[in-house]
C-alpha atoms as a PDB file:
ATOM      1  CA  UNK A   1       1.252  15.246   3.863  1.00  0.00           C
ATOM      2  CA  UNK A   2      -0.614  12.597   2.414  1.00  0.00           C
ATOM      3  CA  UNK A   3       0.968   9.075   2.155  1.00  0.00           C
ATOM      4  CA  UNK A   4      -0.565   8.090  -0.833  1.00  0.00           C
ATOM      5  CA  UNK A   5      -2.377  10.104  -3.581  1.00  0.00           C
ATOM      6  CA  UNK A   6      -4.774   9.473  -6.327  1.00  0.00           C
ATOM      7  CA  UNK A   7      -2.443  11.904  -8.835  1.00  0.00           C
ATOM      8  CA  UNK A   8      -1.370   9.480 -11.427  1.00  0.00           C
ATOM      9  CA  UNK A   9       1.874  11.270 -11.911  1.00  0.00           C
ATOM     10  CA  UNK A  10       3.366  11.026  -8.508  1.00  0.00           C
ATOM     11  CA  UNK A  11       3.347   9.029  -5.478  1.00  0.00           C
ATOM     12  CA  UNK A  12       2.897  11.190  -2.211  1.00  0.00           C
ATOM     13  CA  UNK A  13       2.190  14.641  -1.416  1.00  0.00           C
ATOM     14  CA  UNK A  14       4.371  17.210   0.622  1.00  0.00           C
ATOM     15  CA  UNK A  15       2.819  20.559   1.753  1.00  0.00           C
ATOM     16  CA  UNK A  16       4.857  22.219   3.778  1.00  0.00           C
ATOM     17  CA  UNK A  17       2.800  25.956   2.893  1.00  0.00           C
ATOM     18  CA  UNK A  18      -0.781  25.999   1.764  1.00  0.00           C
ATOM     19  CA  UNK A  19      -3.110  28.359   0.596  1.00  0.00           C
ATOM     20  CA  UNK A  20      -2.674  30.556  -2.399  1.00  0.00           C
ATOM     21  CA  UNK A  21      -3.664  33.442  -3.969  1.00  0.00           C
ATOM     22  CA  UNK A  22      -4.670  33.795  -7.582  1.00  0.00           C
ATOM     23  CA  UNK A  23      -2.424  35.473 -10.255  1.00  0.00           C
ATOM     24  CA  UNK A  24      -3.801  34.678 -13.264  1.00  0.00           C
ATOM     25  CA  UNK A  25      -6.933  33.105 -15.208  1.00  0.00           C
ATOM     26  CA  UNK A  26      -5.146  30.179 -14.647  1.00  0.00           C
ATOM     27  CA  UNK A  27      -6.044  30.068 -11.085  1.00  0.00           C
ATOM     28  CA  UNK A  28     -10.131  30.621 -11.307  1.00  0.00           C
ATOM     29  CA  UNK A  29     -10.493  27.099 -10.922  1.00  0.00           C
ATOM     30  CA  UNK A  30      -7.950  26.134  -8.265  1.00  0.00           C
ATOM     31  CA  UNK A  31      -8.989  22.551  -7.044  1.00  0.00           C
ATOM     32  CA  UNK A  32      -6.614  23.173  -4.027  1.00  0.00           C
ATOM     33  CA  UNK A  33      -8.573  26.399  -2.926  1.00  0.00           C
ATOM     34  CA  UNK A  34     -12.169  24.548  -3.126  1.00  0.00           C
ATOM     35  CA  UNK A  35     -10.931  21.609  -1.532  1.00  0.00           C
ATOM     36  CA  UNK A  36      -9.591  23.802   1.258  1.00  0.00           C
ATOM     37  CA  UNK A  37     -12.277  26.474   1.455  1.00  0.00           C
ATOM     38  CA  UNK A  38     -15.334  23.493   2.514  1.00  0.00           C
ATOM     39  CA  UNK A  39     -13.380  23.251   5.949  1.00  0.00           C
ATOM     40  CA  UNK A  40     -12.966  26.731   6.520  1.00  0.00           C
ATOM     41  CA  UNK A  41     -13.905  27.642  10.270  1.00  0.00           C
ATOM     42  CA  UNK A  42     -13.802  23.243  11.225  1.00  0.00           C
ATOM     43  CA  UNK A  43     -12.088  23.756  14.052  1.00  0.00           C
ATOM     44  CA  UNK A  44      -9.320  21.373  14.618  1.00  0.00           C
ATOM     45  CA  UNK A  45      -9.363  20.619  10.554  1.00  0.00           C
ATOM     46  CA  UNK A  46      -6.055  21.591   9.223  1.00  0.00           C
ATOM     47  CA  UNK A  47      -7.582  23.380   6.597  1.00  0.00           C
ATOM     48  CA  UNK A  48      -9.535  25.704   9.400  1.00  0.00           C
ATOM     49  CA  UNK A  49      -8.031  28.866   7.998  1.00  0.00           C
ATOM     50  CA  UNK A  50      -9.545  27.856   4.488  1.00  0.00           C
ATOM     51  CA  UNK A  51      -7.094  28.756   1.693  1.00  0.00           C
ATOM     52  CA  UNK A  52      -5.163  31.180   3.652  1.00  0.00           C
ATOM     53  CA  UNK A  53      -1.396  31.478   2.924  1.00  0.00           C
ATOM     54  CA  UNK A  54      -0.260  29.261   5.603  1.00  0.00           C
ATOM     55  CA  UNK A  55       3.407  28.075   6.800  1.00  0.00           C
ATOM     56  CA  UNK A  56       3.656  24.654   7.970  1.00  0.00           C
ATOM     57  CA  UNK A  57       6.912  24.290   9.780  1.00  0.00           C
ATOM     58  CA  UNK A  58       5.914  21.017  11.475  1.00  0.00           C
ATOM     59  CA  UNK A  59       5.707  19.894   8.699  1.00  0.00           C
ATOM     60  CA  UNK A  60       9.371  20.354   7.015  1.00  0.00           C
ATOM     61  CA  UNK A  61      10.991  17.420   7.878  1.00  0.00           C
ATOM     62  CA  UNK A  62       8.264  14.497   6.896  1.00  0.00           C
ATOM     63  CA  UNK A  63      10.312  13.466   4.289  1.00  0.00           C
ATOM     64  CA  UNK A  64      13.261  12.629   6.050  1.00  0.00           C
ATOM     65  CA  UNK A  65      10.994   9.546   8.118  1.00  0.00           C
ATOM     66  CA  UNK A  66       9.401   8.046   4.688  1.00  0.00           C
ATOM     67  CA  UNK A  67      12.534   5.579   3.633  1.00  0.00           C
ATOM     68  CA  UNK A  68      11.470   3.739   1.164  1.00  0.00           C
ATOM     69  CA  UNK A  69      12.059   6.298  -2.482  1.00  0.00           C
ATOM     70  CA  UNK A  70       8.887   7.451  -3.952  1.00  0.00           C
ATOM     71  CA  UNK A  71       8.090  10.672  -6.060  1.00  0.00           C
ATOM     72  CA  UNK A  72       6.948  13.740  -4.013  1.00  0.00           C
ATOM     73  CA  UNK A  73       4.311  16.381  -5.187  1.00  0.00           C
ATOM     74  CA  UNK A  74       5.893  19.392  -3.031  1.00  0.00           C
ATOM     75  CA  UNK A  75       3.147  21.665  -2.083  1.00  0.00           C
ATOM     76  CA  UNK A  76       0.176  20.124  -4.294  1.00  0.00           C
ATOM     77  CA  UNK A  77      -2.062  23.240  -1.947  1.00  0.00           C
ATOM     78  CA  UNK A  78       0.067  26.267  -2.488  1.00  0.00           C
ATOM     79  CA  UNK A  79       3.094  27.335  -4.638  1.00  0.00           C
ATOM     80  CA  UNK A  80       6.501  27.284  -3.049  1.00  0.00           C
ATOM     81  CA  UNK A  81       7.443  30.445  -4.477  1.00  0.00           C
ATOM     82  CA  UNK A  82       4.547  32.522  -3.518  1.00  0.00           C
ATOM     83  CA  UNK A  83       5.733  36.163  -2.830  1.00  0.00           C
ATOM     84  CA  UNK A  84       4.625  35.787   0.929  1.00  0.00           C
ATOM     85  CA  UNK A  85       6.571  32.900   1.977  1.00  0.00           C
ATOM     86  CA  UNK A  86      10.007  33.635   3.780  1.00  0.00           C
ATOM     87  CA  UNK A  87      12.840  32.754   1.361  1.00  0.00           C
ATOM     88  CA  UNK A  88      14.379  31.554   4.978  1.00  0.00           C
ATOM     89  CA  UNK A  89      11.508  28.904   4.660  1.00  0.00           C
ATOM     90  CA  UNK A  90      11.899  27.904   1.064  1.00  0.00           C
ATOM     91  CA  UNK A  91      15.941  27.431   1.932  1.00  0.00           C
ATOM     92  CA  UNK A  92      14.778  25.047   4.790  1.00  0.00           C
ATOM     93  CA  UNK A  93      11.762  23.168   2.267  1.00  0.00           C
ATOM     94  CA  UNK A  94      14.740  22.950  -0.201  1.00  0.00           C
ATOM     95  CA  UNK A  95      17.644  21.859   2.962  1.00  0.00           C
ATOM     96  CA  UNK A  96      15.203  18.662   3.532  1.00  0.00           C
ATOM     97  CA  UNK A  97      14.938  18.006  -0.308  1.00  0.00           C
ATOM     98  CA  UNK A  98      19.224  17.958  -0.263  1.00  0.00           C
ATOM     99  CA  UNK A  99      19.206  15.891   2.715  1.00  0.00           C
ATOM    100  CA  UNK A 100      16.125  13.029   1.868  1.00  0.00           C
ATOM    101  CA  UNK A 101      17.648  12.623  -1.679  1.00  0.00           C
ATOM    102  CA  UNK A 102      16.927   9.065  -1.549  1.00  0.00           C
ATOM    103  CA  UNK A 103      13.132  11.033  -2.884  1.00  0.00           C
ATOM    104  CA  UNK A 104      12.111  12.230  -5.942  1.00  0.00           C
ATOM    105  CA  UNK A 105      10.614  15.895  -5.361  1.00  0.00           C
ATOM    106  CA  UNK A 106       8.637  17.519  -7.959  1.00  0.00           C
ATOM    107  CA  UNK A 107       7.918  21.382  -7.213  1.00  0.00           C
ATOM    108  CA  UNK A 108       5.351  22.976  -9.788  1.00  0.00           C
ATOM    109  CA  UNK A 109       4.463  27.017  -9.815  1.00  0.00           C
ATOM    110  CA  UNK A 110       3.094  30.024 -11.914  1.00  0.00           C
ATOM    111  CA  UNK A 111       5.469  32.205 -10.110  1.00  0.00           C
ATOM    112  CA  UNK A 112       8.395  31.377 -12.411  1.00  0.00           C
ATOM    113  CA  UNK A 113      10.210  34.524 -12.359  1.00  0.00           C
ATOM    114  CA  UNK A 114      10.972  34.224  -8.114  1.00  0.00           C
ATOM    115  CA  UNK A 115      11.795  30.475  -8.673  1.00  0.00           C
ATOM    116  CA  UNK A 116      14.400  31.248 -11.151  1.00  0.00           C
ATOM    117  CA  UNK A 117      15.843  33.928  -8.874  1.00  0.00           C
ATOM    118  CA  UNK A 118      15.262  31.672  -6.032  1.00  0.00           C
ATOM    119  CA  UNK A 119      17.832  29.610  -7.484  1.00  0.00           C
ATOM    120  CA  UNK A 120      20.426  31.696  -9.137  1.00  0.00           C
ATOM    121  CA  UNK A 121      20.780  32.787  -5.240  1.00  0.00           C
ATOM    122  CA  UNK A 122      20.900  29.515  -4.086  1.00  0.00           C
ATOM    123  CA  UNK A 123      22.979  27.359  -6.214  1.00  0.00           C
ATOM    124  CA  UNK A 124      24.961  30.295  -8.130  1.00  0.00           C
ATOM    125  CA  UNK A 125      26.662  28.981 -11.425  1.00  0.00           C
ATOM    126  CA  UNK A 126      25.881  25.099  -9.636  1.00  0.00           C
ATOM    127  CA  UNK A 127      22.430  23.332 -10.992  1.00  0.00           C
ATOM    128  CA  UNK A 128      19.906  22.269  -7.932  1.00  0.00           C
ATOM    129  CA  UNK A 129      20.189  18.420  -7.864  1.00  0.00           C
ATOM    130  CA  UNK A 130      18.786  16.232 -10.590  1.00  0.00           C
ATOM    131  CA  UNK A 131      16.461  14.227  -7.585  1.00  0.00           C
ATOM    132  CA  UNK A 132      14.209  17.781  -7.235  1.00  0.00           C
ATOM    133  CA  UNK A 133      12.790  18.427 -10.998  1.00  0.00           C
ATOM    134  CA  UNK A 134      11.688  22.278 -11.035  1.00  0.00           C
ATOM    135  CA  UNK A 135       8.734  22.686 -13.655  1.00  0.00           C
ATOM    136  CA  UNK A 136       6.205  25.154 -14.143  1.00  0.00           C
ATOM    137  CA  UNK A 137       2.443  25.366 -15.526  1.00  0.00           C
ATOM    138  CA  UNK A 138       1.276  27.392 -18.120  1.00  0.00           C
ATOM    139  CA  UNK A 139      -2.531  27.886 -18.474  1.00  0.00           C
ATOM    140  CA  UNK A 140      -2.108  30.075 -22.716  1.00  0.00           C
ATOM    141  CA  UNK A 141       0.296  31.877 -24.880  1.00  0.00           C
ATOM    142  CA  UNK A 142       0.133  35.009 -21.890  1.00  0.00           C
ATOM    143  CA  UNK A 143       1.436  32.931 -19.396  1.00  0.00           C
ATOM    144  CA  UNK A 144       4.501  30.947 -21.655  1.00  0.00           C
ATOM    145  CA  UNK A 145       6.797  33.499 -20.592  1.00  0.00           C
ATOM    146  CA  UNK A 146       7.119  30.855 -17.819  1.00  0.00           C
ATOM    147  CA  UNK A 147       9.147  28.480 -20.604  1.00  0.00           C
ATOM    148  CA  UNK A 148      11.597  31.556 -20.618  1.00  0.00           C
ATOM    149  CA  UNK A 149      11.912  31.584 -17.037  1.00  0.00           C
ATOM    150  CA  UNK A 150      12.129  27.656 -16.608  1.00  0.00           C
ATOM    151  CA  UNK A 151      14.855  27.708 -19.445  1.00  0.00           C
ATOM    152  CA  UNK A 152      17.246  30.303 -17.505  1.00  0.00           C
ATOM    153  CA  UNK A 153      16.672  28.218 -13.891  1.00  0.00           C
ATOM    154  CA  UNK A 154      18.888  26.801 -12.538  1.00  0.00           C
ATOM    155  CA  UNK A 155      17.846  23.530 -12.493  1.00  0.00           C
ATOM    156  CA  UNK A 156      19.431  19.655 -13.977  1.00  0.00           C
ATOM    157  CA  UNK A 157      16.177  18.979 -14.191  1.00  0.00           C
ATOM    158  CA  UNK A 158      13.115  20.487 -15.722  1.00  0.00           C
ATOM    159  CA  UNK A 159       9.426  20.073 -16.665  1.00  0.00           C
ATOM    160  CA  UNK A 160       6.030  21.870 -17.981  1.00  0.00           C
ATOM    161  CA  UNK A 161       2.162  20.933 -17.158  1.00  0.00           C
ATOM    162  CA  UNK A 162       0.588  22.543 -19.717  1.00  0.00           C
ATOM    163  CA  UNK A 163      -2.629  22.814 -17.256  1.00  0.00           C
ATOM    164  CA  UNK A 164      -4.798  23.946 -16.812  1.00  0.00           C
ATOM    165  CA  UNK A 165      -5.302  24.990 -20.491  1.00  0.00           C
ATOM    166  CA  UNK A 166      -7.511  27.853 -21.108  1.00  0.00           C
ATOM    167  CA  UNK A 167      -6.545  28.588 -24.125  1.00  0.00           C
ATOM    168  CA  UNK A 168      -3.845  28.281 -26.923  1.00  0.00           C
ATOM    169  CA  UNK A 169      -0.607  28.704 -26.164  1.00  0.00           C
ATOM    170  CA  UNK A 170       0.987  29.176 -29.378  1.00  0.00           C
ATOM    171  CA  UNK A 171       3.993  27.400 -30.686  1.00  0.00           C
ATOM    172  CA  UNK A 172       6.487  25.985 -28.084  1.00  0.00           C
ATOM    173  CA  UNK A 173       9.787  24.460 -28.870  1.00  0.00           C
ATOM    174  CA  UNK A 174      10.901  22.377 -25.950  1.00  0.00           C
ATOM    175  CA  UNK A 175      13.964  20.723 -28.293  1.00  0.00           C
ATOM    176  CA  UNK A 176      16.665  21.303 -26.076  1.00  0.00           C
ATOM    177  CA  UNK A 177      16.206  24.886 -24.698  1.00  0.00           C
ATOM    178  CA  UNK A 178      14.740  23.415 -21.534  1.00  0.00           C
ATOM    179  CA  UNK A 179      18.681  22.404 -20.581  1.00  0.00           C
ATOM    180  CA  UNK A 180      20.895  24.285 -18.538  1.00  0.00           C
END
C-alpha cells in the first residue's frame, strides 16, 4: 500500500496480490516486475520473493482505515485477475471495495476475458458499483479484443489505457459501446 503515489492519474495504491507473469508483448517491459525483481532475496523487503505471484491477505482491509475519499490504483504490482489467484480472494479484494465505498477503486488488467466472467458470476444481470471503474490495457490491434471483453462486463463503469503501446491498434470506436 502506498499512501501517496507519483501516478498522476490516481491518488494511492492498493496491492493486495503482487507479482505477475507475462502474457503478451505487452508485458516485456513491466515496470512493476523490475521494480520488484532489485529486492529479490532482501530479506525482510516485501518484495523478497521478487515478482513472484504473491497473495497479500494482510493486506485486504487497508482501505477500510484510510477515511478521507481518494482514488485507489488496486494492484498497481500484479493483475487482479491473474489465473492463479483464488476467485475466493478476488470476492474478498472486491467485499472491501463494497464496503469502503466512500473510495474510488480503479482495477486495470490484460486478463479481460476472467474479469468479465469474474463478474457475470458475481453481480449476475446487476452492474458492480459505479465507485470501482473496471478498465483494461491494450498494448496493439492483437490485444483489442480486450474492448470486446470490457464492453460485455459487467461493470457501471468502464475505462481503457491504451499502454503500453507497441504498436497500432487499429480503429476503435469507444462511442457508446463501452456502456452496459
Amino acid at each position: 500500500m502506498a499512501d501517496s503515489t507519483q501516478i498522476e492519474w490516481t491518488d494511492s495504491t492498493w496491492n493486495p496480490v503482487t507479482g505477475c507473469t507475462k502474457i503478451t508483448a505487452g508485458c516485456d517491459f513491466c515496470y512493476a516486475e523490475r521494480f520488484s525483481e532489485r529486492f529479490r532475496g532482501v530479506p525482510g523487503h516485501p518484495f523478497e520473493q521478487g515478482f513472484d505471484l504473491t497473495l497479500r491477505p494482510k493486506r485486504l482491509d487497508q482501505p477500510l482505515h484510510w477515511r478521507e475519499p481518494r482514488r485507489i490504483f488496486v494492484n498497481s504490482m500484479s493483475d487482479l485477475f491473474h489465473k492463479e489467484v483464488p476467485v475466493s480472494f478476488i470476492d474478498t479484494v472486491f467485499d472491501t471495495m463494497e464496503n469502503a465505498s466512500w473510495h474510488t477503486y480503479q482495477v486495470l488488467t490484460k486478463r479481460s476475458s476472467l474479469m468479465a466472467r469474474y463478474l457475470r458470476n458475481r453481480y449476475g444481470t446487476k452492474l458492480a458499483p459505479p465507485h470501482i471503474w473496471l478498465g483494461v490495457s491494450i498494448e496493439d490491434a492483437k490485444n483489442a479484443v480486450r474492448l470486446k471483453h470490457l464492453k460485455a462486463a459487467q461493470a457501471a463503469t468502464k475505462f481503457v489505457s491504451f499502454e503500453p503501446l507497441i504498436g497500432p491498434v487499429g480503429d476503435v470506436d469507444l462511442e457508446g459501446d463501452l456502456l452496459p
